[in-house]
Protein backbone atom coordinates (compact mmCIF):
# COMPACT_ATOMS: atom_id res chain seq x y z
CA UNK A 1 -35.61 152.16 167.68
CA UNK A 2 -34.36 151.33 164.19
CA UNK A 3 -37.83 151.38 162.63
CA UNK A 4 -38.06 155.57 164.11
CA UNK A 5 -34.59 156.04 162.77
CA UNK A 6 -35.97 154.52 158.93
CA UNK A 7 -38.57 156.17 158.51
CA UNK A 8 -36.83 159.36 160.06
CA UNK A 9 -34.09 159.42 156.15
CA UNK A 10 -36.41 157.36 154.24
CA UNK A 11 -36.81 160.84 151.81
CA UNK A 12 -33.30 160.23 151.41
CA UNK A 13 -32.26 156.68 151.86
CA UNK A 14 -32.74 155.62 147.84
CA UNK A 15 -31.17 159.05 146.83
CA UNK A 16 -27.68 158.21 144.80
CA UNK A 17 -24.47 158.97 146.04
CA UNK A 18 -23.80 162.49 145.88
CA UNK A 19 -20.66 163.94 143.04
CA UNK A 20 -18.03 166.27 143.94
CA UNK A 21 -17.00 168.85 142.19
CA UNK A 22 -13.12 168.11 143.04
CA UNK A 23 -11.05 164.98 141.22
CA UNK A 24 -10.68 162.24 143.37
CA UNK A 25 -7.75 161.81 145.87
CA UNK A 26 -5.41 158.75 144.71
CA UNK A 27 -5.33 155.89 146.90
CA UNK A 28 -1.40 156.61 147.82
CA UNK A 29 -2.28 160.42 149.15
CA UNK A 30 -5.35 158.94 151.36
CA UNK A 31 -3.04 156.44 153.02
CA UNK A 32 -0.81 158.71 153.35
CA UNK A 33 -3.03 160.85 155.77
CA UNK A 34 -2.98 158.13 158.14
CA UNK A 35 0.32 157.43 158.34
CA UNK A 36 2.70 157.23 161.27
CA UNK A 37 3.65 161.21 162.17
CA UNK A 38 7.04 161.79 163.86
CA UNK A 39 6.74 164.96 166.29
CA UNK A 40 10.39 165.11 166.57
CA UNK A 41 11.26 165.63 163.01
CA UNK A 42 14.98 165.94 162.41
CA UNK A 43 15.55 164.49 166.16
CA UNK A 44 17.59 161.77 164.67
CA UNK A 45 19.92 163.64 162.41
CA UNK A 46 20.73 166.49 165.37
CA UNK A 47 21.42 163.56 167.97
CA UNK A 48 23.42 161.73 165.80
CA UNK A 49 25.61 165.06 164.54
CA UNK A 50 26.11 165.59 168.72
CA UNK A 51 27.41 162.54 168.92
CA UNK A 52 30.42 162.83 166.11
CA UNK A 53 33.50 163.18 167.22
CA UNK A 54 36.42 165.06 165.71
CA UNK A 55 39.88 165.37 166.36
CA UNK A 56 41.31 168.26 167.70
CA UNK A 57 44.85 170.07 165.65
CA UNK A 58 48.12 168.50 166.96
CA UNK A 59 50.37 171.26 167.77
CA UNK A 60 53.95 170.77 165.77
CA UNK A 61 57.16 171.20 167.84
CA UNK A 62 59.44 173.50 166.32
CA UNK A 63 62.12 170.87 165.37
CA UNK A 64 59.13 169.37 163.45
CA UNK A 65 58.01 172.71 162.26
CA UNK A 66 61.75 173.51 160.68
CA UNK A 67 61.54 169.97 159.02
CA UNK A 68 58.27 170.73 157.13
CA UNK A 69 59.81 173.80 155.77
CA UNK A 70 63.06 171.96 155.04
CA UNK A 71 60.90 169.63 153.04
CA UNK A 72 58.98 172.34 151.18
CA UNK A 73 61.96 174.17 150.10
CA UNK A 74 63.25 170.68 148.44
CA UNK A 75 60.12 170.17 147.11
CA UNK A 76 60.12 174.13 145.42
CA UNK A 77 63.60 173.38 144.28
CA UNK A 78 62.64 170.17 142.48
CA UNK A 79 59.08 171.59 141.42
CA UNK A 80 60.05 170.40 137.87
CA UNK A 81 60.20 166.56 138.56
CA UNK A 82 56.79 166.73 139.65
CA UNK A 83 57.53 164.46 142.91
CA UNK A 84 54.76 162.53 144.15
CA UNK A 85 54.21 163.34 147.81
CA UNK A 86 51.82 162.28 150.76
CA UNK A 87 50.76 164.88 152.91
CA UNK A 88 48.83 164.61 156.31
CA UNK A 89 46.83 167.50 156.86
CA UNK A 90 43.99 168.57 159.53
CA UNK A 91 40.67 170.04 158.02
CA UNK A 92 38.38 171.76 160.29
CA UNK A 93 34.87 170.21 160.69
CA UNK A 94 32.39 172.69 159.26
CA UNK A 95 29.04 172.00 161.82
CA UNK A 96 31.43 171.33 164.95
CA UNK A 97 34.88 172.05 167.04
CA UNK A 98 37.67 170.50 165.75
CA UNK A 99 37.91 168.67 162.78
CA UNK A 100 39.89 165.44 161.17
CA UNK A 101 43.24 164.82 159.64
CA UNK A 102 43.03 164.03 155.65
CA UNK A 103 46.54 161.97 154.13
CA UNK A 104 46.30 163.04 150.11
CA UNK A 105 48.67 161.39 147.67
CA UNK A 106 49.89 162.84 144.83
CA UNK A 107 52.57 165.10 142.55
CA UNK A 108 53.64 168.43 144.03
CA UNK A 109 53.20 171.25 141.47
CA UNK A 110 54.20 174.43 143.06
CA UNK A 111 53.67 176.50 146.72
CA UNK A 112 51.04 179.24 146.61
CA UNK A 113 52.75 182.83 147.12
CA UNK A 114 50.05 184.64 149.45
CA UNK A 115 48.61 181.69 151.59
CA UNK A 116 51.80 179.54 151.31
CA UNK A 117 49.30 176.21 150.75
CA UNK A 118 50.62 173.40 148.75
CA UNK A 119 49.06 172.69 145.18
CA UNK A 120 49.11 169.35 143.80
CA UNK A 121 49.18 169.14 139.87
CA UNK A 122 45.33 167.46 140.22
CA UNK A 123 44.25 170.53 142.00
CA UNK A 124 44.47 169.15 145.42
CA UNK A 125 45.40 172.11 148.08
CA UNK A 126 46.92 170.97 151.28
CA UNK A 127 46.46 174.26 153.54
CA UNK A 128 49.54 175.12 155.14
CA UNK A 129 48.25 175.96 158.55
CA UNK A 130 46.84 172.11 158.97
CA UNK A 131 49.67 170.41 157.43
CA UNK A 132 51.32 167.97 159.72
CA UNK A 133 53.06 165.20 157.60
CA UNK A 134 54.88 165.12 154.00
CA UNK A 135 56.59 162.06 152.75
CA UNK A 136 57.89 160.95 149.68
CA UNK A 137 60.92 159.30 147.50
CA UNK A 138 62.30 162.49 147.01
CA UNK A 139 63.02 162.82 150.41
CA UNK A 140 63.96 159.52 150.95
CA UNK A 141 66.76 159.78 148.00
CA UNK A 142 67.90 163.33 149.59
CA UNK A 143 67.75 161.97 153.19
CA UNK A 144 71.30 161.61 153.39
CA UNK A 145 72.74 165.12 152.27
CA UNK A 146 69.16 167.55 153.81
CA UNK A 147 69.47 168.91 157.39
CA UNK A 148 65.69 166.63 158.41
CA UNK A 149 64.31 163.13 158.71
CA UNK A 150 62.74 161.23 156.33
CA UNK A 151 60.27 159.83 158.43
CA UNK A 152 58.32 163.41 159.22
């Protein structure tokens, strides 16, 4: 059987290897053809974004409601001493429902007229509709002559 199959290419069996025309493929993009192929591209990333779990907003009582504006008022009326405050806000989660609640440090520079958002003098904006918590010395000295708790 082999000595059919011989003499069947031997016009061609001496011939030298044949050139190509195109530059060779590098070693790196020929393994690469063989590598491992994932069907399920971007599986991972969508299962693991289902399972992240955010908060949802606390509802503020009304007595807690009347304190937060309490403290912003003292905080507008002592906008020149720059007091450093620490605000606990929620921010809404962009891909999901609900979100997560963000505590920020740092000095209070004014209240924004239109949106009513706190500004902090490093740019910071603590939105007004998420904010939840605001603590500082300044309400700790003032705690005994302002109509709220310092611990809010």
């Amino acid at each position: 059987m082999f000595e059919n199959n011989e003499s069947k290419y031997a016009d061609i069996i001496d011939l030298p290897r044949p050139k190509s025309k195109h530059k060779p493929m590098s070693m790196h993009d020929r393994a690469a053809q063989f590598s491992s192929f994932s069907a399920l591209t971007g599986l991972d990333d969508e299962l693991s974004e289902a399972a992240r779990i955010t908060d949802c907003i606390m509802e503020i009582s009304e007595d807690r409601a009347a304190e937060l504006d309490s403290k912003i008022q003292l905080l507008i009326e002592n906008a020149a001493e720059c007091p450093k405050i620490t605000a606990t806000y929620f921010v809404p989660d962009e891909a999901k429902d609900g979100g997560s609640y963000k505590t920020v440090t740092g000095c209070f520079k004014r209240v924004d007229d239109e949106t009513h958002d706190i500004i902090l003098s490093d740019g910071t904006v603590i939105p007004a509709a998420g904010l939840y918590a605001l603590a500082g010395e300044i309400f700790d000295r003032i705690a005994e002559t302002a109509p709220f708790s310092a611990n809010v």
